[in-house]
Protein backbone atom coordinates (compact mmCIF):
# COMPACT_ATOMS: atom_id res chain seq x y z
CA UNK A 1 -25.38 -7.17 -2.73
CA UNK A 2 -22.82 -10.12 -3.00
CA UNK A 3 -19.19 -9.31 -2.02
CA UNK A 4 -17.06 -11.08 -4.79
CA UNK A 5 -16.15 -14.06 -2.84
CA UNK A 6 -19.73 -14.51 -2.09
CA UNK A 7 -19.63 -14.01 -6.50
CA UNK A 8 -16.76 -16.49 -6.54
CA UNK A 9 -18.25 -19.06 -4.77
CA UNK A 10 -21.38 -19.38 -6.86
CA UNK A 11 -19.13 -19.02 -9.78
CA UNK A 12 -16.87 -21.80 -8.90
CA UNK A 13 -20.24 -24.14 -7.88
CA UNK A 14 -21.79 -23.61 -11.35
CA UNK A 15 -18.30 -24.19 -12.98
CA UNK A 16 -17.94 -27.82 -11.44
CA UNK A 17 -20.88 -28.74 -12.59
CA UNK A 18 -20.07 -27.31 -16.19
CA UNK A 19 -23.01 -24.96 -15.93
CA UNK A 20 -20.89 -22.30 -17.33
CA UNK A 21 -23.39 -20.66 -19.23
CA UNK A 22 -25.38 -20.22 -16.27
CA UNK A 23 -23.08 -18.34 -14.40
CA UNK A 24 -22.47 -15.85 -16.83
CA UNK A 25 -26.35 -15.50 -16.88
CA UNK A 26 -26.92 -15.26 -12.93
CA UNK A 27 -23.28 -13.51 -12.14
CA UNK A 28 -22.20 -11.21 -15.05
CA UNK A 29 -22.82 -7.59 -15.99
CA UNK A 30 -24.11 -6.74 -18.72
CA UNK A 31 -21.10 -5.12 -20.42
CA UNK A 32 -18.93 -7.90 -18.87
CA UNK A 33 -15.37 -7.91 -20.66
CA UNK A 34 -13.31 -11.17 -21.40
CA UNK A 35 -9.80 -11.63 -21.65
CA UNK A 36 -8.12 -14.47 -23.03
CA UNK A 37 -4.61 -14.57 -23.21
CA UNK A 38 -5.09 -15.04 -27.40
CA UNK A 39 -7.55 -15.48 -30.37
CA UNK A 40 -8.29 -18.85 -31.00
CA UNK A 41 -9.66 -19.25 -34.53
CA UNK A 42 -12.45 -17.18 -34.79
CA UNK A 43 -12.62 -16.11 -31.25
CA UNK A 44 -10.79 -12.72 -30.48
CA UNK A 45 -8.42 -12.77 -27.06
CA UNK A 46 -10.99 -9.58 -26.15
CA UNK A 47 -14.96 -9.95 -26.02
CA UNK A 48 -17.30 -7.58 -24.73
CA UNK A 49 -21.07 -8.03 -23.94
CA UNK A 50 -22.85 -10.40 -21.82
CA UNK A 51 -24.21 -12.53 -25.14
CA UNK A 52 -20.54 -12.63 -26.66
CA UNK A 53 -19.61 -14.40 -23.53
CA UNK A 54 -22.71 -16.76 -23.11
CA UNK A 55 -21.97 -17.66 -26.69
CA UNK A 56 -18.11 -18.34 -25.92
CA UNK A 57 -19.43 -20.54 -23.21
CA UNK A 58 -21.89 -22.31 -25.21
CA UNK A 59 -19.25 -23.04 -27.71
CA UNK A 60 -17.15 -24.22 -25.25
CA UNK A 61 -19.50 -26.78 -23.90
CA UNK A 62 -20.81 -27.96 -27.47
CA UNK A 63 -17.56 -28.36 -28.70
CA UNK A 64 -15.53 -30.73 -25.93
CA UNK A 65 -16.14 -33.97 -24.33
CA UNK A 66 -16.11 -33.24 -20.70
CA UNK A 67 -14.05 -36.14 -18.83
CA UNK A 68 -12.80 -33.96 -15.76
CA UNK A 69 -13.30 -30.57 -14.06
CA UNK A 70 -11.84 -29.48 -11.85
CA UNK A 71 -12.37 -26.13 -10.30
CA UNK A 72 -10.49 -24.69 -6.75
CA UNK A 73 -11.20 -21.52 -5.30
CA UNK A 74 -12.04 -19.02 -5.14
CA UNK A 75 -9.32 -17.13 -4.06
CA UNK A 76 -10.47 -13.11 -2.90
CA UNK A 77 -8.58 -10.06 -3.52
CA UNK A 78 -10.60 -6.88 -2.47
CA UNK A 79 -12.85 -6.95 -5.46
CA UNK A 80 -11.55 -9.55 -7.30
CA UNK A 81 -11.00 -13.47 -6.78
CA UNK A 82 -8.89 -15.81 -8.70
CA UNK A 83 -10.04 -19.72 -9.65
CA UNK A 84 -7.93 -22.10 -10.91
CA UNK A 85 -9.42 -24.74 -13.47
CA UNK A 86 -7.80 -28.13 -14.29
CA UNK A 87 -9.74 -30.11 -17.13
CA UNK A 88 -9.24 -33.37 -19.15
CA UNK A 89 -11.36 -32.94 -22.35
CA UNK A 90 -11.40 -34.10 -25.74
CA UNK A 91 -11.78 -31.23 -28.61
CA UNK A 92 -14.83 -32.48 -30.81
CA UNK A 93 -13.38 -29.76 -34.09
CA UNK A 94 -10.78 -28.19 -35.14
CA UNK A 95 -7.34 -29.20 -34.91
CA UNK A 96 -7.56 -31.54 -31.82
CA UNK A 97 -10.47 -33.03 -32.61
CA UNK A 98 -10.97 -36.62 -31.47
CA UNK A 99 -7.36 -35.88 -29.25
CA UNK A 100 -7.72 -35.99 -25.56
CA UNK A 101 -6.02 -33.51 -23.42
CA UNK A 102 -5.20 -32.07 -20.31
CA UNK A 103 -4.94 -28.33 -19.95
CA UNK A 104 -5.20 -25.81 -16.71
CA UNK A 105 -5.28 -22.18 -16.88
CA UNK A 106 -6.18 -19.35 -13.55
CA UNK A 107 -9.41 -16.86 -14.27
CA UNK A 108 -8.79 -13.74 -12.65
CA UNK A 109 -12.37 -11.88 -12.07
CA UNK A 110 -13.21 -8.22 -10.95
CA UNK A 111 -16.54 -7.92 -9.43
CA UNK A 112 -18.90 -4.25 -8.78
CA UNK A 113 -21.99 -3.97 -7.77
CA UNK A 114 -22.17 -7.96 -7.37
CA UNK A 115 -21.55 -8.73 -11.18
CA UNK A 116 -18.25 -9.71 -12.58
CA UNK A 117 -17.38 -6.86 -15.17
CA UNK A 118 -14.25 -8.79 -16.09
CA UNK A 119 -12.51 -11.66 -16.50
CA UNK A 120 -9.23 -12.61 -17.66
CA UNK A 121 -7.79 -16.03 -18.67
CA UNK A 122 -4.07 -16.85 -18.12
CA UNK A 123 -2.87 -20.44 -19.29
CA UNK A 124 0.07 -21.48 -21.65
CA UNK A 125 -0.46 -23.46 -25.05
CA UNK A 126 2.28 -24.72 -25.69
């Protein structure tokens, strides 16, 4: 069974190479929760369920124009890890659409059993 930096490391390799969704298909639980630190339009701050968070993801990726990722960590704690994300991405809807921007915000992620079973987001928008 992976240790969660072992988790983390995988995690942070998919994320640089914006294969999100994959990760939360080979790392997550099942009843994975997600955190952000608020709603954004019709996303709730809480999720639960390993589809609501592939979706997230999906939406995520289908919605920006990637310019820069960049992903450092991870960062262990005993069974959790922390990455730090930096990205430069233009918003394709909503509000910011057609507006590049720059944003960074920290994931903290508890791992059992070798899945993540949480993750949190922590960022500030303005």
């Amino acid at each position: 069974m992976a240790t969660s930096f072992e988790v983390g490391q995988k995690l942070v390799s998919l994320c640089r190479e914006n294969k999100n969704v994959e990760a939360v298909d080979e790392l997550y639980a099942p009843n994975v929760v997600s955190l952000e630190a608020k709603a954004h339009g019709d996303m709730p701050a809480r999720m639960e369920g390993i589809d609501a968070i592939r979706k997230k993801n999906q939406w995520w990726l289908d919605n920006h124009t990637i310019h820069a990722n960049t992903v450092s960590g991870p960062f262990p704690h005993g069974d959790r890890f922390i990455v730090h994300y930096k990205i430069d991405v233009t918003p394709k809807a909503g509000p910011m659409a057609g507006k590049r921007m720059q944003a960074e915000e920290t994931g903290l992620y508890t791992v059992r059993d070798g899945k993540v079973v949480q993750e949190e987001f922590f960022y500030h928008m303005g």
